[in-house]
C-alpha atoms as a PDB file:
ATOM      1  CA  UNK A   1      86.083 106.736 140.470  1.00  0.00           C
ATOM      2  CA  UNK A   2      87.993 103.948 141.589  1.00  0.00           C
ATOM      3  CA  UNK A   3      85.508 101.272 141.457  1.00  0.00           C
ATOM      4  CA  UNK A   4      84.865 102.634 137.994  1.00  0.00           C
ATOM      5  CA  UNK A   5      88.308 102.477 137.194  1.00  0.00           C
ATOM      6  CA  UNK A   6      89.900  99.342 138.895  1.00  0.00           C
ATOM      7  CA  UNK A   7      87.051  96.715 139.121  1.00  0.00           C
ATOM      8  CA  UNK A   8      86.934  96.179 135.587  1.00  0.00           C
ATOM      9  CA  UNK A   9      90.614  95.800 135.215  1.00  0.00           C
ATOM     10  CA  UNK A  10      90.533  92.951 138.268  1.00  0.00           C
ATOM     11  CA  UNK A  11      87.647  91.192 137.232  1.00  0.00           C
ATOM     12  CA  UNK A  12      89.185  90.550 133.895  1.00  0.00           C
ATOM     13  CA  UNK A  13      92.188  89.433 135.697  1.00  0.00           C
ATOM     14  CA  UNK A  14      90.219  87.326 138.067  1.00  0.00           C
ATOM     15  CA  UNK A  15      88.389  85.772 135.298  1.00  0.00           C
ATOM     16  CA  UNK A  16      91.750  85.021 133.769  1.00  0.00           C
ATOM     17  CA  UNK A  17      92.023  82.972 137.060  1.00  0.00           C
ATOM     18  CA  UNK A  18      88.686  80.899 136.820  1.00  0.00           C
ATOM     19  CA  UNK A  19      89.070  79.894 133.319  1.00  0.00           C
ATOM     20  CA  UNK A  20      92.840  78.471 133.850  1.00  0.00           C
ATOM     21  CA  UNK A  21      91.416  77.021 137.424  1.00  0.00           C
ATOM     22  CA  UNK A  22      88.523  75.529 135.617  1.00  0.00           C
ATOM     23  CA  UNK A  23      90.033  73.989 133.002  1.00  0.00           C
ATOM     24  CA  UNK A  24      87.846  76.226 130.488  1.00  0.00           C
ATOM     25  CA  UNK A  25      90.985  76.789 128.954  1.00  0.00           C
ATOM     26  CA  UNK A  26      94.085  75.087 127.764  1.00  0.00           C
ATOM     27  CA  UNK A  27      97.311  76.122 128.500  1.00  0.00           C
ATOM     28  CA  UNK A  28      98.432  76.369 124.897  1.00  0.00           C
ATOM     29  CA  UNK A  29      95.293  79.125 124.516  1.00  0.00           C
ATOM     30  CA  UNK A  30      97.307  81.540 127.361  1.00  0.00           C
ATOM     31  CA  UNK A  31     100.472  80.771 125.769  1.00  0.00           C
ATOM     32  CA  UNK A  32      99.353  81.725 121.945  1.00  0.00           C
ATOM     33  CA  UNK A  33      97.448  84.726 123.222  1.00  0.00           C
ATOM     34  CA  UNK A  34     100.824  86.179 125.245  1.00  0.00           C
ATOM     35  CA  UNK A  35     102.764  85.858 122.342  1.00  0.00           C
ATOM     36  CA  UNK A  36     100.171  87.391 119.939  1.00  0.00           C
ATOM     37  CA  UNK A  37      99.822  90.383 122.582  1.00  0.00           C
ATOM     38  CA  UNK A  38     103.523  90.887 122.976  1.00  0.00           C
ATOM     39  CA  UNK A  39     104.570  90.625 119.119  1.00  0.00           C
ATOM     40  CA  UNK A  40     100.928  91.820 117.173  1.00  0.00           C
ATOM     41  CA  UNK A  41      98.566  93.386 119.107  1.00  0.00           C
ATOM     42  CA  UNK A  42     100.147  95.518 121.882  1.00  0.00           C
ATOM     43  CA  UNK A  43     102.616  97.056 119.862  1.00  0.00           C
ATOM     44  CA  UNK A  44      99.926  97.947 117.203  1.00  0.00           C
ATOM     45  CA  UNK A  45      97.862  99.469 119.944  1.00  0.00           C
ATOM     46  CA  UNK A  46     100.998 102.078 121.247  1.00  0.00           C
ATOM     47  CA  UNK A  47     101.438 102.490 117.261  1.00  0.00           C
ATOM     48  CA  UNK A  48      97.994 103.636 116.782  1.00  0.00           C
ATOM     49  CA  UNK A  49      97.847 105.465 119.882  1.00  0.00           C
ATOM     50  CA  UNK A  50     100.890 107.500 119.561  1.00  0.00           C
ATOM     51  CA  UNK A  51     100.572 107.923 115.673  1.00  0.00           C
ATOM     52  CA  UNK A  52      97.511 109.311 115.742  1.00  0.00           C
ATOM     53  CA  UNK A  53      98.131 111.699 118.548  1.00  0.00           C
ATOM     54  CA  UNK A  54      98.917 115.199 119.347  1.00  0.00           C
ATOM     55  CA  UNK A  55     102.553 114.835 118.874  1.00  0.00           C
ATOM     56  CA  UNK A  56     103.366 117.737 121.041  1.00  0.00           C
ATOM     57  CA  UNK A  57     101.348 116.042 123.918  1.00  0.00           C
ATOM     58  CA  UNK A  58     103.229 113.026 124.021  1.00  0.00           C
ATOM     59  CA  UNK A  59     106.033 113.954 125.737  1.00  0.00           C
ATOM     60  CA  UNK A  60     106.704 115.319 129.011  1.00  0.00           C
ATOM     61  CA  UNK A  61     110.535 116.294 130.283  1.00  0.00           C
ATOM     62  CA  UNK A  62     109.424 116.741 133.593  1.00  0.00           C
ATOM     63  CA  UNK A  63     107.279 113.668 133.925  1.00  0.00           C
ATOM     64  CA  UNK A  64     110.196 111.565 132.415  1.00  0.00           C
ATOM     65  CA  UNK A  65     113.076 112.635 134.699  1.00  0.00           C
ATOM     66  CA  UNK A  66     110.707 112.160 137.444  1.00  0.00           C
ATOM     67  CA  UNK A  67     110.690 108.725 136.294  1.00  0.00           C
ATOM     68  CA  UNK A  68     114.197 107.977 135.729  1.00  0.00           C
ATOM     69  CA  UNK A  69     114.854 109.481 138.701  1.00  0.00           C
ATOM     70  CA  UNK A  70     112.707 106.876 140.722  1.00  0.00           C
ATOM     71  CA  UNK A  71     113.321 103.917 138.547  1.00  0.00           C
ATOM     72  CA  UNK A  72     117.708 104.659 139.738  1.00  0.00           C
ATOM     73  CA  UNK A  73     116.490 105.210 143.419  1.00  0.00           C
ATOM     74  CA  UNK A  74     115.222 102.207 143.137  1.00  0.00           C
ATOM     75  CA  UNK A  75     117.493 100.033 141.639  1.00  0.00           C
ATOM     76  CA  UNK A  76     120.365 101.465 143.798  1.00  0.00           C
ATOM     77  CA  UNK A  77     118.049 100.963 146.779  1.00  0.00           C
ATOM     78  CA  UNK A  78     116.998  97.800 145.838  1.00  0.00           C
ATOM     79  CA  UNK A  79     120.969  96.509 144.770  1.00  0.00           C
ATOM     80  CA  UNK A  80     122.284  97.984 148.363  1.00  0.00           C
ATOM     81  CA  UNK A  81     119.676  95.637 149.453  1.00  0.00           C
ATOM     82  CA  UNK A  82     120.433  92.659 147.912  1.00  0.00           C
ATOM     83  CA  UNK A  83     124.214  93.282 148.933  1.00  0.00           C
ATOM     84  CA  UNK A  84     124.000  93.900 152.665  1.00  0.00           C
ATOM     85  CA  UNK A  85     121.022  91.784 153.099  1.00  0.00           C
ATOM     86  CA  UNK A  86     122.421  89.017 151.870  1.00  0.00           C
ATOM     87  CA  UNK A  87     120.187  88.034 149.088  1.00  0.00           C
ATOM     88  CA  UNK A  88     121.777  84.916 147.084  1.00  0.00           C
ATOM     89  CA  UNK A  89     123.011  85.472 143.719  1.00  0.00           C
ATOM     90  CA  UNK A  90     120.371  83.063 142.241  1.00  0.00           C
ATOM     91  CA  UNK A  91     117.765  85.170 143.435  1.00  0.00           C
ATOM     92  CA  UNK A  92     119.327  88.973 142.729  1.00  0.00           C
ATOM     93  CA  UNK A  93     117.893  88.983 139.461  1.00  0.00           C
ATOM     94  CA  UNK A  94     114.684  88.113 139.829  1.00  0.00           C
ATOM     95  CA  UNK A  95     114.216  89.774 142.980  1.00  0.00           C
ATOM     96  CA  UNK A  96     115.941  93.772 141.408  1.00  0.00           C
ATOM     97  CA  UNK A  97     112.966  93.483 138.420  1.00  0.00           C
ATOM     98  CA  UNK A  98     110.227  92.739 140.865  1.00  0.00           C
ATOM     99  CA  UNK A  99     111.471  96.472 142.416  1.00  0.00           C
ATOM    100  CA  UNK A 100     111.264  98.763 139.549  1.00  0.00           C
ATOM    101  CA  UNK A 101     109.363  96.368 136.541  1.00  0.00           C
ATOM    102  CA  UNK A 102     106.215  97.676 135.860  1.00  0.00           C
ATOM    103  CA  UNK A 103     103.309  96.229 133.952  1.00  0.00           C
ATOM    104  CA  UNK A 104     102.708  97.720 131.220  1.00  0.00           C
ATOM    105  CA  UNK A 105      99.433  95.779 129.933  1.00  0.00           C
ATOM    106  CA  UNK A 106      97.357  97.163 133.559  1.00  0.00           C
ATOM    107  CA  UNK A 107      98.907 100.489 133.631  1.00  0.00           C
ATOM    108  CA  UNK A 108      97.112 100.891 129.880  1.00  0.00           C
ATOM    109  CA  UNK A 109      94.152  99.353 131.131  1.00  0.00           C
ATOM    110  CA  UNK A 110      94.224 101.458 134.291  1.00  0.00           C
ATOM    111  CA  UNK A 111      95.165 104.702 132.116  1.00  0.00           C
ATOM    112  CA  UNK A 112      92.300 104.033 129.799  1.00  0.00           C
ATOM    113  CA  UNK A 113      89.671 104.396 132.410  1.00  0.00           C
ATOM    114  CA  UNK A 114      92.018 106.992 134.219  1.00  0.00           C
ATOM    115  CA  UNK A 115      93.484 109.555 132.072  1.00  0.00           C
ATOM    116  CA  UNK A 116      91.768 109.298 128.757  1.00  0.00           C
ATOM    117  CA  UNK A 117      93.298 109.644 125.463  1.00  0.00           C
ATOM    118  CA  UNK A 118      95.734 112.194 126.239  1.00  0.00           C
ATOM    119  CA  UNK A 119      96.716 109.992 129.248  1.00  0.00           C
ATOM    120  CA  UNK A 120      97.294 106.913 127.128  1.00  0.00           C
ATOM    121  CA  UNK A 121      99.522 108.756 124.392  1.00  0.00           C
ATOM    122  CA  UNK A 122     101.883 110.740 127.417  1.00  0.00           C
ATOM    123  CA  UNK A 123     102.072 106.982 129.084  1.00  0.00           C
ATOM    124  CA  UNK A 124     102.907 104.947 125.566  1.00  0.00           C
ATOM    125  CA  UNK A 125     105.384 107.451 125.015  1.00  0.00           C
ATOM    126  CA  UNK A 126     106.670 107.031 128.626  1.00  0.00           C
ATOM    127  CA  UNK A 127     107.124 103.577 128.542  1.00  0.00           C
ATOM    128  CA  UNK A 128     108.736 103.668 125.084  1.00  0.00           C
ATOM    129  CA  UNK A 129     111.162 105.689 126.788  1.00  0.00           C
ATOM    130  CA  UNK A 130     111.932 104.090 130.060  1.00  0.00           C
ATOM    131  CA  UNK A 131     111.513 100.502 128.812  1.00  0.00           C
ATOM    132  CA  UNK A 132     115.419 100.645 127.413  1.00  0.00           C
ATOM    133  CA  UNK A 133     116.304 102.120 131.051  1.00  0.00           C
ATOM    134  CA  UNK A 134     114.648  99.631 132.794  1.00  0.00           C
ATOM    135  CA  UNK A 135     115.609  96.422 130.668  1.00  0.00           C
ATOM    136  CA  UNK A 136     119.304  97.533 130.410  1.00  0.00           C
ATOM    137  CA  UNK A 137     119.155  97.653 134.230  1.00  0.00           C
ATOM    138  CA  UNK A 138     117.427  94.269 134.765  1.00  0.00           C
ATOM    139  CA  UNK A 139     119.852  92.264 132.260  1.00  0.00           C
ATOM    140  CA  UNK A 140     122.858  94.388 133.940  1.00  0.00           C
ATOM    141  CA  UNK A 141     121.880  93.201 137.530  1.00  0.00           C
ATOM    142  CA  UNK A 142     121.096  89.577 135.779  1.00  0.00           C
ATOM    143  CA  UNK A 143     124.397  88.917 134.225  1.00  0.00           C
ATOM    144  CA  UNK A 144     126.495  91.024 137.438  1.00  0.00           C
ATOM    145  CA  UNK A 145     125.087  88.163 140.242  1.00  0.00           C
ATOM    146  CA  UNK A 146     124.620  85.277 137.894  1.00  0.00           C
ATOM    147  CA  UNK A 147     126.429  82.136 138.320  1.00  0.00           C
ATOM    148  CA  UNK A 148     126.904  82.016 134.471  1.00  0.00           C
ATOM    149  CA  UNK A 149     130.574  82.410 133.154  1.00  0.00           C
ATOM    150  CA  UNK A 150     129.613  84.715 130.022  1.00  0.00           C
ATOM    151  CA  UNK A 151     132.401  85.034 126.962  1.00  0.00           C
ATOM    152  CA  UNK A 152     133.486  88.627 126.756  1.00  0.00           C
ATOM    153  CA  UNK A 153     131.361  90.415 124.612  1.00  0.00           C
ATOM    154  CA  UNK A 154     128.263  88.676 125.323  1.00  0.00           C
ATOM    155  CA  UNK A 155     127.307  90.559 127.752  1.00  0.00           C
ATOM    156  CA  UNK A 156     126.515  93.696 126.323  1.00  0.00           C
ATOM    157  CA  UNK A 157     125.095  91.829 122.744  1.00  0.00           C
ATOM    158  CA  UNK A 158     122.652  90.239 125.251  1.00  0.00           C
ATOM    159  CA  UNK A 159     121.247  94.016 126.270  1.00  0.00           C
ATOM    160  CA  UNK A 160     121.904  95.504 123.004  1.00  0.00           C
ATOM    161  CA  UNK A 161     119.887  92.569 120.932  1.00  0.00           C
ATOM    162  CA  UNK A 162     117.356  92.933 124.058  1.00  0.00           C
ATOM    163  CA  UNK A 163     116.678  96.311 123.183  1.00  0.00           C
ATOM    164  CA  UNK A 164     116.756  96.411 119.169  1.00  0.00           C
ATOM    165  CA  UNK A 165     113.913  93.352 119.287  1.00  0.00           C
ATOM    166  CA  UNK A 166     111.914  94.526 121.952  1.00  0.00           C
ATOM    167  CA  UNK A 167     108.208  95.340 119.734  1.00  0.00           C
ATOM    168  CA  UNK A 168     107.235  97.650 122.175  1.00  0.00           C
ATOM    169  CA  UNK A 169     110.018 100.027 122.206  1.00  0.00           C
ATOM    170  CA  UNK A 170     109.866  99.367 117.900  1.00  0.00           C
ATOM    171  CA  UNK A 171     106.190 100.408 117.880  1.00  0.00           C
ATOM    172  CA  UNK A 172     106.611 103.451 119.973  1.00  0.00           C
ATOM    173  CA  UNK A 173     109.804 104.604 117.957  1.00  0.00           C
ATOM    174  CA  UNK A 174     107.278 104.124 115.054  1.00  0.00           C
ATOM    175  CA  UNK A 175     104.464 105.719 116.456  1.00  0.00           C
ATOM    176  CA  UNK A 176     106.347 108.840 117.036  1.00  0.00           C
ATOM    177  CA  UNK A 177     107.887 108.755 113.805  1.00  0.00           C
ATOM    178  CA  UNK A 178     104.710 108.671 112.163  1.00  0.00           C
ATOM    179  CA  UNK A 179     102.900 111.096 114.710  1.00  0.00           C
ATOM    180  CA  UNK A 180     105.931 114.009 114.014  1.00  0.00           C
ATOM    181  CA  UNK A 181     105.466 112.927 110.591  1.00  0.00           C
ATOM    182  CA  UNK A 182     102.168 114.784 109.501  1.00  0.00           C
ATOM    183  CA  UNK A 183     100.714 112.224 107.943  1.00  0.00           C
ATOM    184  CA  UNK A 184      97.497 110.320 108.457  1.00  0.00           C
ATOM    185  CA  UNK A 185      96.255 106.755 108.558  1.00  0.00           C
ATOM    186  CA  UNK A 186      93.751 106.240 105.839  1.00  0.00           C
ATOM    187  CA  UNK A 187      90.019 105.105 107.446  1.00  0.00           C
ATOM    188  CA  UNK A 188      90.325 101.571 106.565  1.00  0.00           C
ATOM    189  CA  UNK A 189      94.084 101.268 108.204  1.00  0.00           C
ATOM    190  CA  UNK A 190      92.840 103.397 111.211  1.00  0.00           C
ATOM    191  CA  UNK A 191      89.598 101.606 111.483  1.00  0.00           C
ATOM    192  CA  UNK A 192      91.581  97.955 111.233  1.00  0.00           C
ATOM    193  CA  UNK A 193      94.364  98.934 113.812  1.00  0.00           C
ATOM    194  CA  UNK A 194      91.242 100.391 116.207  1.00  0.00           C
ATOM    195  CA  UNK A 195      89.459  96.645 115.951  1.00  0.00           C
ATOM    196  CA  UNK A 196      92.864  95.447 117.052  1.00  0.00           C
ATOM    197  CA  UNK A 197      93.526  97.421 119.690  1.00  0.00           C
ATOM    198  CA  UNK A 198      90.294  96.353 121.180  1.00  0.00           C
ATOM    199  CA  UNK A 199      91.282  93.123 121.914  1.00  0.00           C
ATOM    200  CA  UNK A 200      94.462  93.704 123.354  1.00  0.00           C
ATOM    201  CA  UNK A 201      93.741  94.618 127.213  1.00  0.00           C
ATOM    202  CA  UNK A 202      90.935  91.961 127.274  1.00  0.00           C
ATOM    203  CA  UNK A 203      93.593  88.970 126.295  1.00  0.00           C
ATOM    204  CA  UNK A 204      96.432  91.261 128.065  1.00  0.00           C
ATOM    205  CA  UNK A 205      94.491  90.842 131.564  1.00  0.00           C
ATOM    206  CA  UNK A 206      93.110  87.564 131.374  1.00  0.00           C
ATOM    207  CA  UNK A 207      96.850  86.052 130.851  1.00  0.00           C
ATOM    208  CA  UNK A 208      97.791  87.728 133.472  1.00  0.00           C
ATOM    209  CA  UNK A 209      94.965  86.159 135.743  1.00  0.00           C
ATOM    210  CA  UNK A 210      96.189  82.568 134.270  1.00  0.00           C
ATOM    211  CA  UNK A 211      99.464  83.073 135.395  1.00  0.00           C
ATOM    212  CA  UNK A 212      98.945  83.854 139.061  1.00  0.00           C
ATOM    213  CA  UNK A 213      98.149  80.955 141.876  1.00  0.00           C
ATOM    214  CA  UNK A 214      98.776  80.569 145.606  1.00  0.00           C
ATOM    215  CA  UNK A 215     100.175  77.644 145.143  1.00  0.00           C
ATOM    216  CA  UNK A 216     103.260  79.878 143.413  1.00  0.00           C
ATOM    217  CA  UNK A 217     104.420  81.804 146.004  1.00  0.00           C
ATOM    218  CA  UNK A 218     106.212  78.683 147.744  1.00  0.00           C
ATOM    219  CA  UNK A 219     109.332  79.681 149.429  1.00  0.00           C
ATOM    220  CA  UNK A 220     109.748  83.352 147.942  1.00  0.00           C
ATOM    221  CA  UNK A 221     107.187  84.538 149.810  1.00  0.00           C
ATOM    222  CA  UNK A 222     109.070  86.879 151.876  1.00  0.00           C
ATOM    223  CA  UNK A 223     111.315  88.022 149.597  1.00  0.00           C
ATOM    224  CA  UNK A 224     108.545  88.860 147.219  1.00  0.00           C
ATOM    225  CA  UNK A 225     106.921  90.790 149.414  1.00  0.00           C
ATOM    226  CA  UNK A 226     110.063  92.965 150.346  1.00  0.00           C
ATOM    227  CA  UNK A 227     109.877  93.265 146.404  1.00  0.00           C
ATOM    228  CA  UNK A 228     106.654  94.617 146.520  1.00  0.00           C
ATOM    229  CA  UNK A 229     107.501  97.052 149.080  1.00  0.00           C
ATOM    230  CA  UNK A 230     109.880  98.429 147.125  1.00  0.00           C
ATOM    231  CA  UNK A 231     107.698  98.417 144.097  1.00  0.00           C
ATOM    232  CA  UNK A 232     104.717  99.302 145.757  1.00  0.00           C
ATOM    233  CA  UNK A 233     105.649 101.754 148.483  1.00  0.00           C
ATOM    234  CA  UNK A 234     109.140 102.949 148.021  1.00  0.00           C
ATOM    235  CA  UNK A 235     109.026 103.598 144.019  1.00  0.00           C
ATOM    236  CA  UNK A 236     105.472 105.854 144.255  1.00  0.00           C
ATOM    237  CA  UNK A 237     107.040 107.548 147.454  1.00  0.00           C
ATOM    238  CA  UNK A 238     109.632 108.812 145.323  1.00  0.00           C
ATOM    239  CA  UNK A 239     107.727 109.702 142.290  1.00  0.00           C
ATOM    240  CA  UNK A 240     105.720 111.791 144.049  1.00  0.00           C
ATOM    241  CA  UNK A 241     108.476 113.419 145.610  1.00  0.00           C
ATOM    242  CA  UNK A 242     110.467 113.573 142.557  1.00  0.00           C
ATOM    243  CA  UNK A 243     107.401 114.733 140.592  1.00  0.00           C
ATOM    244  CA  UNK A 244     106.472 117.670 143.164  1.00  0.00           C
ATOM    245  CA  UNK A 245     110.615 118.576 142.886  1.00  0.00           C
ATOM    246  CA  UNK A 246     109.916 119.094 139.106  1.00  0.00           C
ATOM    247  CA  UNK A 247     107.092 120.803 138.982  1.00  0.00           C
ATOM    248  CA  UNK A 248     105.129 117.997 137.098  1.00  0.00           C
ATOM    249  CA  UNK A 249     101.112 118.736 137.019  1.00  0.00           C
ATOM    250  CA  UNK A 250      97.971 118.131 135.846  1.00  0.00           C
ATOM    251  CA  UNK A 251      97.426 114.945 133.294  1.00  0.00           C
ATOM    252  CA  UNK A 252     101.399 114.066 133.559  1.00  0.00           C
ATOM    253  CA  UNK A 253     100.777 114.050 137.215  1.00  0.00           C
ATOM    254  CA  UNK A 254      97.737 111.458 137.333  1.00  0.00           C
ATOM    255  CA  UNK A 255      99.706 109.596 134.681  1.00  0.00           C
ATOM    256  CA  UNK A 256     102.782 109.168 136.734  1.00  0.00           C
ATOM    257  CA  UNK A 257     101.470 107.866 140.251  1.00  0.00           C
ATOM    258  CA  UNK A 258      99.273 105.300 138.312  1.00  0.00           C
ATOM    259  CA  UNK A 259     102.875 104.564 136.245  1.00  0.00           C
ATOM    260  CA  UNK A 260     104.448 104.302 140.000  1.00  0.00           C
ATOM    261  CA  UNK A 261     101.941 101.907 141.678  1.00  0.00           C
ATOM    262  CA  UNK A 262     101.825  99.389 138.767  1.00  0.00           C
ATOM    263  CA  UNK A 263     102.520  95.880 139.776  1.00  0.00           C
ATOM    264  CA  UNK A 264     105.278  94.421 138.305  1.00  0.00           C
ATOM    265  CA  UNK A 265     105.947  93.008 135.402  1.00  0.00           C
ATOM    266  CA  UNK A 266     105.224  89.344 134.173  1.00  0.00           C
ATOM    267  CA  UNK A 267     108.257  89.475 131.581  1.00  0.00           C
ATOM    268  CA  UNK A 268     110.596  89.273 135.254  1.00  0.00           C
ATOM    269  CA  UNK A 269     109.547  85.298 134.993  1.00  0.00           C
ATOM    270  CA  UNK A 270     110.704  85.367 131.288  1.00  0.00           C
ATOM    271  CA  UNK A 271     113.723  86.917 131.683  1.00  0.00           C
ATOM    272  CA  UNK A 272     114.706  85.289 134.930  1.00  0.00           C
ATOM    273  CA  UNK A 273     114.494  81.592 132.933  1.00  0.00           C
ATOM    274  CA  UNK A 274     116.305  82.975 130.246  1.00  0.00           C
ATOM    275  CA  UNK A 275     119.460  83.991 132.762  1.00  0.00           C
ATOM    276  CA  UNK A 276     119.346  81.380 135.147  1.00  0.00           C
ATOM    277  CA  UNK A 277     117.614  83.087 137.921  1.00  0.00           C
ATOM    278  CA  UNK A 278     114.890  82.318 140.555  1.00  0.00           C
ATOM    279  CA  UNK A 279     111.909  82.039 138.450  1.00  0.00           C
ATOM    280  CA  UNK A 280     109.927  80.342 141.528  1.00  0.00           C
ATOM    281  CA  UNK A 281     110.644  84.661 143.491  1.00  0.00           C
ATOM    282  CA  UNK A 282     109.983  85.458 140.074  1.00  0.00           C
ATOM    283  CA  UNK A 283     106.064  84.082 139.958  1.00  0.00           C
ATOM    284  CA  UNK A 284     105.643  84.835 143.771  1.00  0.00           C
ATOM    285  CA  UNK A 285     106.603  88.400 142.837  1.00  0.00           C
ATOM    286  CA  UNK A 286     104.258  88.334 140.024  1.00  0.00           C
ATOM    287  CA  UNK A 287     101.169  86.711 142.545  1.00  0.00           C
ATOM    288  CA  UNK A 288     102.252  89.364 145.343  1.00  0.00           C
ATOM    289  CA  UNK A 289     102.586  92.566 143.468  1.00  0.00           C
ATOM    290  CA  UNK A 290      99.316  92.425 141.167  1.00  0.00           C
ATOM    291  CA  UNK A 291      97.064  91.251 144.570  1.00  0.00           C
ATOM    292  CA  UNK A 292      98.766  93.880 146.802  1.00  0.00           C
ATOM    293  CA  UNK A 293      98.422  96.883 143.663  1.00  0.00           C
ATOM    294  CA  UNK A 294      94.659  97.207 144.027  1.00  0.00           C
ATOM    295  CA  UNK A 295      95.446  99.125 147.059  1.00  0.00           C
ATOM    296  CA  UNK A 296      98.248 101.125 145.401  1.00  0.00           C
ATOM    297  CA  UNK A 297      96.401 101.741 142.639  1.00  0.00           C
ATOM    298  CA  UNK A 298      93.398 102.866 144.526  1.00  0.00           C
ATOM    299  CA  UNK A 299      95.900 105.314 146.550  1.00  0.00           C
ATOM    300  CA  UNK A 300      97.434 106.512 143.228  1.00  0.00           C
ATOM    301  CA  UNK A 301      93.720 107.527 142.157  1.00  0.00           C
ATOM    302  CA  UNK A 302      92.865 109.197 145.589  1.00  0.00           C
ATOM    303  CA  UNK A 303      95.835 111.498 145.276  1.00  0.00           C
ATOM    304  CA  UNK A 304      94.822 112.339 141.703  1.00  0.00           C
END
């Protein structure tokens, strides 16, 4: 099962590799295909996955306070450490999302394979619901340690606009709506958001396989990697535990340990530029993380 389940997520990535590497590819290609997965494709994907779902499946109390519960572990873990270990304010930022910042685009690939249908409507709800955590936690810990002077005010506009235009969290909002709604797509809308959805994970992975290189993990190298420990190690250890402590079983079970050994997420690099942070621990967290969560993953999928 996990060869079935992880090889053809990783060769995709890898292949992401050899075409950027090879020159197959231009630049401009990866760039226009993140955008149109982030603003078009993705969020029609959770859309079409939640709306056309078992509403009552798609949510999991147990499963979700599990999750929060880890994700503020975590980040209090992860802040203590970059506090008392001395980690310099240009790097906090970059280096608290590489802890807790998952990526989403493997863990539907992953799920896919993993968990099935039902899987991929409890995990789209999932991340529609801890994405606003998560992001409210990585600007808050951005603006804290930066360097920046912000005006008052700006601050919390800076989450608050983060949140309202984040097309994920809009298409899973929608999806539920719709899905609680009653009503049904009509064959030609559900057959044209299907043929999108298709090539989502495809262009999804091999993006991610342009953006990582050896060559970026250059002097963040070690803090990356205490990243990924936390990420990695530290964030499962305590979903499981967490999960156990709630009772969580069954599908909501399999789909939170594959949530909890995700890699993190490529929008740290993003966001990092945006505030002034390390984006150079930013890509080495990136390169790190996805290498190191084959062996996560493949632990997550033992367990289940």
């Amino acid at each position: 099962m996990i060869l079935n389940t992880l090889f053809p997520v990783f060769a995709v990535i890898f292949l992401g590799s050899v075409l950027r590497l090879s020159g197959f590819v231009s630049r401009d290609f990866f760039h226009a295909s993140d955008r149109l997965v982030y603003f078009i494709f993705f969020p029609c994907m959770l859309f079409w996955k939640i709306g056309t779902g078992d509403p009552s499946a798609g949510f999991d109390p147990y499963l979700f306070a599990a999750v929060l519960a880890s994700v503020l572990l975590v980040f209090v873990l992860s802040t203590a450490y970059i506090v008392f270990g001395k980690v310099g304010t240009f790097q906090a930022g970059s280096f608290s999302q590489s802890c807790y910042r998952f990526n989403t685009y493997i863990g539907m690939a992953v799920m896919l394979k993993a968990a099935g249908d039902s899987g991929v409507v409890l995990f789209a709800v999932l991340i529609g619901l801890i994405i606003p955590v998560i992001n409210v936690l990585s600007v808050g810990v951005l603006i804290w340690f930066s360097e920046k002077d912000y005006p008052p005010g700006q601050k919390a506009w800076y989450m608050l606009r983060a949140l309202a235009t984040n097309p994920l969290i809009l298409a899973c909002i929608a999806g539920i709506g719709f899905s609680v709604s009653g009503l049904r797509l009509p064959v030609f809308a559900d057959n044209t958001l299907s043929l999108v959805s298709m090539l989502t994970l495809p262009l999804a992975l091999i993006s991610i396989g342009s953006a990582l290189g050896i060559k970026k993990l250059g002097s963040g190298f070690r803090l990356a990697l205490t990243a990924a420990f936390f990420k990695l190690m530290v964030l499962p250890a305590a979903g499981f535990f967490f999960m156990k402590m709630f009772g969580v079983s069954q599908i909501a079970f399999q789909v939170g340990m594959i949530f909890f050994c995700l890699p993190a997420s490529t929008a740290i690099y993003v966001l990092s530029s945006q505030m002034n942070s390390d984006t150079q621990l930013a890509s080495a967290s990136i390169v790190v993380s996805t290498l190191l969560s084959f062996v996560s993953l493949s632990g997550a999928l033992m367990l289940v």
